[in-house]
N, C-alpha and C. Protein backbone atom coordinates (compact mmCIF):
# COMPACT_ATOMS: atom_id res chain seq x y z
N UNK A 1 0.81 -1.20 0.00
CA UNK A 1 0.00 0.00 0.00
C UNK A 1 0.86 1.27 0.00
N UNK A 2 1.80 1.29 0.75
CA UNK A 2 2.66 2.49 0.30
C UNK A 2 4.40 1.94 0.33
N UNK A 3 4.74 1.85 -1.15
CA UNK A 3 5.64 1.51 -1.55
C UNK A 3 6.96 2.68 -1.43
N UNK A 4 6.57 3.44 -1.02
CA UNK A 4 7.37 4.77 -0.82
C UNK A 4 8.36 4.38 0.25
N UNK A 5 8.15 3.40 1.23
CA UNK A 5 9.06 3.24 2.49
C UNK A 5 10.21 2.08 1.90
N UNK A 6 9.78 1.92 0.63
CA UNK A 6 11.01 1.11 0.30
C UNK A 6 12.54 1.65 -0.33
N UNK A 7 12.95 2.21 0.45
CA UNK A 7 13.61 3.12 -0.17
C UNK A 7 15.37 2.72 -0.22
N UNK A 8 15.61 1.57 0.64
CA UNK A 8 16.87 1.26 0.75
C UNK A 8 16.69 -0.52 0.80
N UNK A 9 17.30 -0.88 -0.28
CA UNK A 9 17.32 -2.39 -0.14
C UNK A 9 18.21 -2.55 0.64
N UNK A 10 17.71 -4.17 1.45
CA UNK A 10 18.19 -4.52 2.90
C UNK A 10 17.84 -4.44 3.54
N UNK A 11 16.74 -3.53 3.75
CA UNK A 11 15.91 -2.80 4.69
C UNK A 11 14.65 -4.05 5.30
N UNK A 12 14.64 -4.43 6.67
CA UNK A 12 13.80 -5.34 7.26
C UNK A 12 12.41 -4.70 7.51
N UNK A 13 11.44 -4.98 7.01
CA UNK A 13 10.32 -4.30 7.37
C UNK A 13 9.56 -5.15 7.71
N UNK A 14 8.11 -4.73 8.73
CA UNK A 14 7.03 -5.17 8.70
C UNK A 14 6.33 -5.15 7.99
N UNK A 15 5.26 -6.13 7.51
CA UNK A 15 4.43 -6.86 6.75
C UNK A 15 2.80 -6.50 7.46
N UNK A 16 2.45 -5.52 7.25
CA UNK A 16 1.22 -5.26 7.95
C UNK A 16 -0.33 -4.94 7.05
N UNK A 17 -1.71 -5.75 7.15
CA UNK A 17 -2.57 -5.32 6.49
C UNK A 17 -3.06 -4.31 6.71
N UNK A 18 -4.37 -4.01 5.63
CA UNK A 18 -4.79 -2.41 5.87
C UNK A 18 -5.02 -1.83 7.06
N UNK A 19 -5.31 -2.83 8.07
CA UNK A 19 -5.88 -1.82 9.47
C UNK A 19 -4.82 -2.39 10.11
N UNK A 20 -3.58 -2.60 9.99
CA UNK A 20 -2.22 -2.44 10.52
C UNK A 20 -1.83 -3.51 11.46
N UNK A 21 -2.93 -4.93 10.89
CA UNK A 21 -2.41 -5.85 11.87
C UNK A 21 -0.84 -6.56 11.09
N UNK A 22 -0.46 -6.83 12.01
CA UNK A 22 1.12 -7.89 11.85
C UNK A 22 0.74 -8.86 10.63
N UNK A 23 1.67 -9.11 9.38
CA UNK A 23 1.50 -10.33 8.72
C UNK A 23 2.83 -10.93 8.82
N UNK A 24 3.68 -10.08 8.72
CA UNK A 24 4.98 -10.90 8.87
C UNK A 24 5.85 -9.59 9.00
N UNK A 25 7.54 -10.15 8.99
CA UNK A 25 8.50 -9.22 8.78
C UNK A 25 9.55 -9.68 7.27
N UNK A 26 9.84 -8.91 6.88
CA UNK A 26 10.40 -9.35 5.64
C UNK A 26 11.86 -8.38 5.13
N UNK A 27 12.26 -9.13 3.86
CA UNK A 27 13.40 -8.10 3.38
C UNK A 27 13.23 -7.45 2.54
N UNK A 28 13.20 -6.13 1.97
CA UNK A 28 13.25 -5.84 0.76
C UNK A 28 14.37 -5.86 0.09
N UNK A 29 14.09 -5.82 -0.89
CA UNK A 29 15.59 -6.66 -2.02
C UNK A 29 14.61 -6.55 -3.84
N UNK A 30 15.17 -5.89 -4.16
CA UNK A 30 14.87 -5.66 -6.19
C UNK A 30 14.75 -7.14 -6.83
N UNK A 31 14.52 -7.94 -6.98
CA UNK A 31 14.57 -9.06 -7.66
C UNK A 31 13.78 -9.43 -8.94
N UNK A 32 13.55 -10.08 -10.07
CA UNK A 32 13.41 -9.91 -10.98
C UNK A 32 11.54 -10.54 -11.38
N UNK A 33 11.06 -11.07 -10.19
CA UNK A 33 10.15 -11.71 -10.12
C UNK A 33 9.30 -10.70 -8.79
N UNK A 34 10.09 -10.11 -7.90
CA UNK A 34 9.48 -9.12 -6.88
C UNK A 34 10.43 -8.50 -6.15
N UNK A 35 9.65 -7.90 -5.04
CA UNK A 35 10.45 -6.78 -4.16
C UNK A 35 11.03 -7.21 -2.93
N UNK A 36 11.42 -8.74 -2.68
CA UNK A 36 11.40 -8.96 -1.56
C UNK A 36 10.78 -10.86 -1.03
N UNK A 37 11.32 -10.74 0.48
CA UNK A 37 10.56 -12.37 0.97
C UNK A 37 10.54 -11.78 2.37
N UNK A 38 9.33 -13.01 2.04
CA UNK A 38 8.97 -13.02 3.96
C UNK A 38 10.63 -14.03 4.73
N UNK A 39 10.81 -13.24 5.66
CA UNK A 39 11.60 -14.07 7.00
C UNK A 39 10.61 -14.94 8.04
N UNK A 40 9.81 -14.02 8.42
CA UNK A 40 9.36 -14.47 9.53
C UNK A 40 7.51 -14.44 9.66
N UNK A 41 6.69 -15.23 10.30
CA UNK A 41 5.64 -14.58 10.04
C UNK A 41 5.20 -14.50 12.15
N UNK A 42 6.57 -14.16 12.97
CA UNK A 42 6.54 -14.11 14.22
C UNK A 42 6.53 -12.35 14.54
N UNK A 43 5.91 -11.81 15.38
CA UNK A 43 6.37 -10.78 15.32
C UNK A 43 7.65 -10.48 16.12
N UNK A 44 7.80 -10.89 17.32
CA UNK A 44 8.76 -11.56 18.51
C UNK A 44 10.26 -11.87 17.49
N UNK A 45 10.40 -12.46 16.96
CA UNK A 45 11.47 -13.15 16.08
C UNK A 45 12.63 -11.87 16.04
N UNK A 46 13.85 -12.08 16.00
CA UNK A 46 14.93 -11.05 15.93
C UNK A 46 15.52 -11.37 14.47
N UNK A 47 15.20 -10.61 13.58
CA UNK A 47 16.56 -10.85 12.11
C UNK A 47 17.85 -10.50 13.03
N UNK A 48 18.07 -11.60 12.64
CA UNK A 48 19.82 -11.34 13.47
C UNK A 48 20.90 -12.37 13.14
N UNK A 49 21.75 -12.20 13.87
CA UNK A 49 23.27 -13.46 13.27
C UNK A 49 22.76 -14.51 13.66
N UNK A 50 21.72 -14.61 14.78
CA UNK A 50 21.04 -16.27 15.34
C UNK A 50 20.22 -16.37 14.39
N UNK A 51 19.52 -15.76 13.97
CA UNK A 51 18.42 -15.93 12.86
C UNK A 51 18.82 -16.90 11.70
N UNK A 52 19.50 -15.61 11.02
CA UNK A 52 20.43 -16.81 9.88
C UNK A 52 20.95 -18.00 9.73
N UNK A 53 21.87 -17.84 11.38
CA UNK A 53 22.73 -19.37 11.33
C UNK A 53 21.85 -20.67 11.79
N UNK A 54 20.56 -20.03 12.38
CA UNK A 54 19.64 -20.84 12.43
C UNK A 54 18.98 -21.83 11.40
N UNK A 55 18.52 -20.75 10.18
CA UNK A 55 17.70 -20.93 9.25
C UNK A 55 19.12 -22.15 8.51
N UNK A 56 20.14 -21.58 8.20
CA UNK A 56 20.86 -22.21 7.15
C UNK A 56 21.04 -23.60 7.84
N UNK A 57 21.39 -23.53 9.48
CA UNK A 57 21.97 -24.98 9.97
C UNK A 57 20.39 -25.90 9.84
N UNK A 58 19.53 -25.48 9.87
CA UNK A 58 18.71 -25.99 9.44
C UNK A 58 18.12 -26.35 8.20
N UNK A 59 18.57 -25.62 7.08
CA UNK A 59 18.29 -25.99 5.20
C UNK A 59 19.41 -27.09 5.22
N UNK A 60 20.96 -26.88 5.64
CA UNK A 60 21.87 -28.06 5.45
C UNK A 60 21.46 -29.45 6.17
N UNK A 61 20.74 -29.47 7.38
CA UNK A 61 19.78 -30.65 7.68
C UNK A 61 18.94 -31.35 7.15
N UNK A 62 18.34 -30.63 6.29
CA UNK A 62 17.43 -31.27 5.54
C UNK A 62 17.85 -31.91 4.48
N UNK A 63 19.44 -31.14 3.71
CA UNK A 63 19.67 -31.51 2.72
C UNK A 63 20.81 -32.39 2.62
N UNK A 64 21.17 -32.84 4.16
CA UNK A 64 22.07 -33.76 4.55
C UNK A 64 22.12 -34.83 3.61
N UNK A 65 21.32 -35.75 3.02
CA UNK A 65 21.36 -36.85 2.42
C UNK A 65 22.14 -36.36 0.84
N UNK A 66 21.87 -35.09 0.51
CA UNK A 66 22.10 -34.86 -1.00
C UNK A 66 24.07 -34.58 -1.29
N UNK A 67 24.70 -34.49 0.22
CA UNK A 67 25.70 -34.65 0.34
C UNK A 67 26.35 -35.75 -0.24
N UNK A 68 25.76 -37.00 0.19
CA UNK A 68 25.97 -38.55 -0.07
C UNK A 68 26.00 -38.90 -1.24
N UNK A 69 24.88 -38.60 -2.30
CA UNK A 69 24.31 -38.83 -2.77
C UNK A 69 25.11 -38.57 -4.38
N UNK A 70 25.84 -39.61 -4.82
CA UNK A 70 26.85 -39.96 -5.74
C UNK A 70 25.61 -39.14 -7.54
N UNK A 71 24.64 -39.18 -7.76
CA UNK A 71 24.20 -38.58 -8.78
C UNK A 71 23.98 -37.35 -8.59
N UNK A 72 23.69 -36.84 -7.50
CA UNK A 72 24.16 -35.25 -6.86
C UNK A 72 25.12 -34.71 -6.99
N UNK A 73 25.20 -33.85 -8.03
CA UNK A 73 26.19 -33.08 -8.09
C UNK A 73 26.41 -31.55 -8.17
N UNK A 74 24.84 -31.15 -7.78
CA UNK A 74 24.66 -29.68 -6.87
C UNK A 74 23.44 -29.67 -6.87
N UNK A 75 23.11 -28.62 -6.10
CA UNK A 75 22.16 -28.36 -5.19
C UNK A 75 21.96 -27.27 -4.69
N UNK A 76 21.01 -26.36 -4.04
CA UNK A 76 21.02 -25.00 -3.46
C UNK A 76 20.46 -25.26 -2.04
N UNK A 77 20.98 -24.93 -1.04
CA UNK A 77 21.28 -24.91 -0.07
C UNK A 77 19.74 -24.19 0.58
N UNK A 78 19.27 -23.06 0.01
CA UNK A 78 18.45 -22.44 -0.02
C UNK A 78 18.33 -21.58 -0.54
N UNK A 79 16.68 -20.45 -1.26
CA UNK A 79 16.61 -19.90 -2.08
C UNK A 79 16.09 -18.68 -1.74
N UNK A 80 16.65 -17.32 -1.89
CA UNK A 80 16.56 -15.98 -1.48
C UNK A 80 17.04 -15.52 -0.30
């Protein structure tokens, strides 16, 4: 609704509907498909260095097996 506050990519914002309840917090970032992704849909939640190393030690968990995995020969870790 007002795209005007996007004014510096990188920038963590809240995700709020018209009568200003919480939907999430997110990044803005230019990308070629949109403006951005949701992080979080907590309001509580900290973007922070725990955040991240969280999220990633957790995508490499999941994708533990593709390590092994002799016809694997890449993979993305995670996306955005």
């Amino acid at each position: 609704m007002n795209p005007e506050v996007l004014m510096e990519e990188g920038t963590i914002i809240r995700l709020v509907d018209r009568y200003r309840k919480f939907i999430a917090k997110g990044y803005y970032g230019n990308q070629n498909k949109g403006i951005g992704w949701v992080l979080t849909r907590d309001d509580n939640e900290e973007i922070d260095f725990t955040f991240f190393e969280s999220k990633i030690s957790a995508a490499l968990s999941r994708r533990e097996s593709f390590f092994e995995d002799s016809e694997t020969t890449a993979f993305r870790i995670f996306n955005g």
